[in-house]
Protein backbone atom coordinates (compact mmCIF):
# COMPACT_ATOMS: atom_id res chain seq x y z
CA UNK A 1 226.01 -40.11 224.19
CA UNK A 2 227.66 -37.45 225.88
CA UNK A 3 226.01 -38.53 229.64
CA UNK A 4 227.54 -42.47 228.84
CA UNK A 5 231.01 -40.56 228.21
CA UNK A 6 230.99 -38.35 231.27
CA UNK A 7 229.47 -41.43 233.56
CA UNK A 8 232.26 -43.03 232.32
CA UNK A 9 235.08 -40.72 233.05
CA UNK A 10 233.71 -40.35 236.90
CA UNK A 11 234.13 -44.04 237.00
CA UNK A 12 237.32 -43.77 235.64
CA UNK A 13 238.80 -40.66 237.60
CA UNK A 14 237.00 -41.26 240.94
CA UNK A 15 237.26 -45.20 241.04
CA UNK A 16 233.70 -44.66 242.68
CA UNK A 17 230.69 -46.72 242.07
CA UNK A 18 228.33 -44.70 240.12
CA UNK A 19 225.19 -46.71 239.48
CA UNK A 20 223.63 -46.28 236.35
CA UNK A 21 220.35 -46.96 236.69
CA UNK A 22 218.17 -44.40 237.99
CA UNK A 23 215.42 -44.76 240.39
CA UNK A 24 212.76 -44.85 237.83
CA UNK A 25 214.38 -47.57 235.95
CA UNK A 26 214.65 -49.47 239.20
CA UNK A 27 211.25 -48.84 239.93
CA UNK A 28 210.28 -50.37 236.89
CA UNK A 29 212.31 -53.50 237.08
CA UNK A 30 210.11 -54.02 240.30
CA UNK A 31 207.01 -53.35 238.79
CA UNK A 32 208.07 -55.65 236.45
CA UNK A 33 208.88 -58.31 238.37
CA UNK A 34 205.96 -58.15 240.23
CA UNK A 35 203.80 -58.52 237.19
CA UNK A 36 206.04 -61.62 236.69
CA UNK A 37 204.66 -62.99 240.21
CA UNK A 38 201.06 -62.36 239.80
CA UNK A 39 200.98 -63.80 236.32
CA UNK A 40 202.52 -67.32 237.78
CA UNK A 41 200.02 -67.21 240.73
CA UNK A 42 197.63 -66.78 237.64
CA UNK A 43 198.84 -69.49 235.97
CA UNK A 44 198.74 -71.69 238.75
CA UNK A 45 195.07 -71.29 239.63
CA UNK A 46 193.57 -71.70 236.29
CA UNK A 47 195.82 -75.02 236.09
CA UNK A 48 193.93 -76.13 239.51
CA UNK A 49 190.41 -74.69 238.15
CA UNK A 50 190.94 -77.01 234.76
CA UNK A 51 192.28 -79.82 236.74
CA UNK A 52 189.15 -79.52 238.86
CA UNK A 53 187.00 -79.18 235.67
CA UNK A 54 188.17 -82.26 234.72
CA UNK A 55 187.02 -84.39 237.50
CA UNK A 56 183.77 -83.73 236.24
CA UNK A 57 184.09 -86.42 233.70
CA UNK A 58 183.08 -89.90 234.58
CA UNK A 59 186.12 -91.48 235.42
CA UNK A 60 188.29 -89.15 236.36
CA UNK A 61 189.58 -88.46 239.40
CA UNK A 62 192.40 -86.13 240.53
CA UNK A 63 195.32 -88.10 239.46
CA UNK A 64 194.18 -88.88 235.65
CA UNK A 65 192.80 -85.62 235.88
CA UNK A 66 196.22 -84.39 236.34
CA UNK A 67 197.96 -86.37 233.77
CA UNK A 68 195.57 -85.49 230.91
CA UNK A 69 196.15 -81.58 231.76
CA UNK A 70 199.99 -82.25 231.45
CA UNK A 71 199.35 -84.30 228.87
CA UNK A 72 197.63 -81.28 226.74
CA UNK A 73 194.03 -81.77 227.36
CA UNK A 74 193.28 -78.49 229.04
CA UNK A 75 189.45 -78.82 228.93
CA UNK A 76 186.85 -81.33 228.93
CA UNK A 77 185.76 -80.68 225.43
CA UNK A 78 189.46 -81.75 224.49
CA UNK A 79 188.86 -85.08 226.06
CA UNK A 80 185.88 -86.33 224.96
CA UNK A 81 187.03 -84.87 221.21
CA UNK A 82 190.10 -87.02 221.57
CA UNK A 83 191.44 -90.18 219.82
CA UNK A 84 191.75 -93.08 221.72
CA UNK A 85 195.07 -93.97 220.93
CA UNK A 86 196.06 -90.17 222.32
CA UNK A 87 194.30 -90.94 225.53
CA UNK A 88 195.69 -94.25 225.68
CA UNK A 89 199.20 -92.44 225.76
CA UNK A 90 198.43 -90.77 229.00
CA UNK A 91 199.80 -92.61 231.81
CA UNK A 92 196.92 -93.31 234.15
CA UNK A 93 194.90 -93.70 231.46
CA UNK A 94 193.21 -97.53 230.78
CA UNK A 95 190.72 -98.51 228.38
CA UNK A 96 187.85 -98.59 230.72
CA UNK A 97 188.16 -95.45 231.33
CA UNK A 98 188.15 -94.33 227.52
CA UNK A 99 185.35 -96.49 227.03
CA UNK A 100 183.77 -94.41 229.29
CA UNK A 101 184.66 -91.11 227.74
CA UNK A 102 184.02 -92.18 224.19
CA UNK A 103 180.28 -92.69 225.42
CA UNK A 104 179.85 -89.13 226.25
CA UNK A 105 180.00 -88.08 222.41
C-alpha cells in the first residue's frame, strides 16, 4: 500500500513516467501471450486433422467435410450417430449422401 502511495507521489512531483510494471510482470505477459499463440496453432491443426478424418466417410469430401465440423460433428462417430434431419441441416449436405452414412450403422 505504501509502494502504490510513494509510486504515486513520484508521478505526481516529477511529472515523469514511472512504469509500473516490473520486468517480471512483463515477462510474464509474454509468456503469456505466447501460450495464447501456440494454443491457436493447436487449435488449428486438430481442426484440419478432424476435417481430414472426416473424408474418410463415404461421401465426403473436403467441402461437406468442412461444413459438418462447423456444423458440430467433430468426429466420425458423431456422424454416423446422427439424425437425419440434423445432417440434413448442414448445407452441403443431400440425402444421398445420408443415405449413405445411415448404411454404415
Amino acid at each position: 500500500m505504501i509502494s502504490k502511495f510513494l509510486s504515486k507521489l513520484k508521478l505526481i512531483l516529477f511529472k515523469s513516467a514511472v512504469t509500473s510494471e516490473s520486468p517480471l510482470k512483463k515477462e510474464k505477459k509474454a509468456a503469456k501471450s505466447a501460450k495464447t499463440k501456440t494454443k491457436t496453432k493447436t487449435k488449428a491443426v486438430n481442426s484440419k486433422k478432424n476435417i481430414e478424418t472426416l473424408t474418410t466417410l463415404p461421401g465426403v469430401g473436403a467441402k461437406s467435410a468442412k461444413a459438418l465440423y462447423e456444423a458440430g460433428f467433430k468426429t466420425t462417430k458423431a456422424v454416423i450417430a446422427a439424425d437425419e434431419k440434423d445432417l440434413l441441416a448442414v448445407s452441403g449436405v443431400g440425402i444421398n449422401l445420408v443415405k449413405k452414412l445411415k448404411k454404415l450403422k
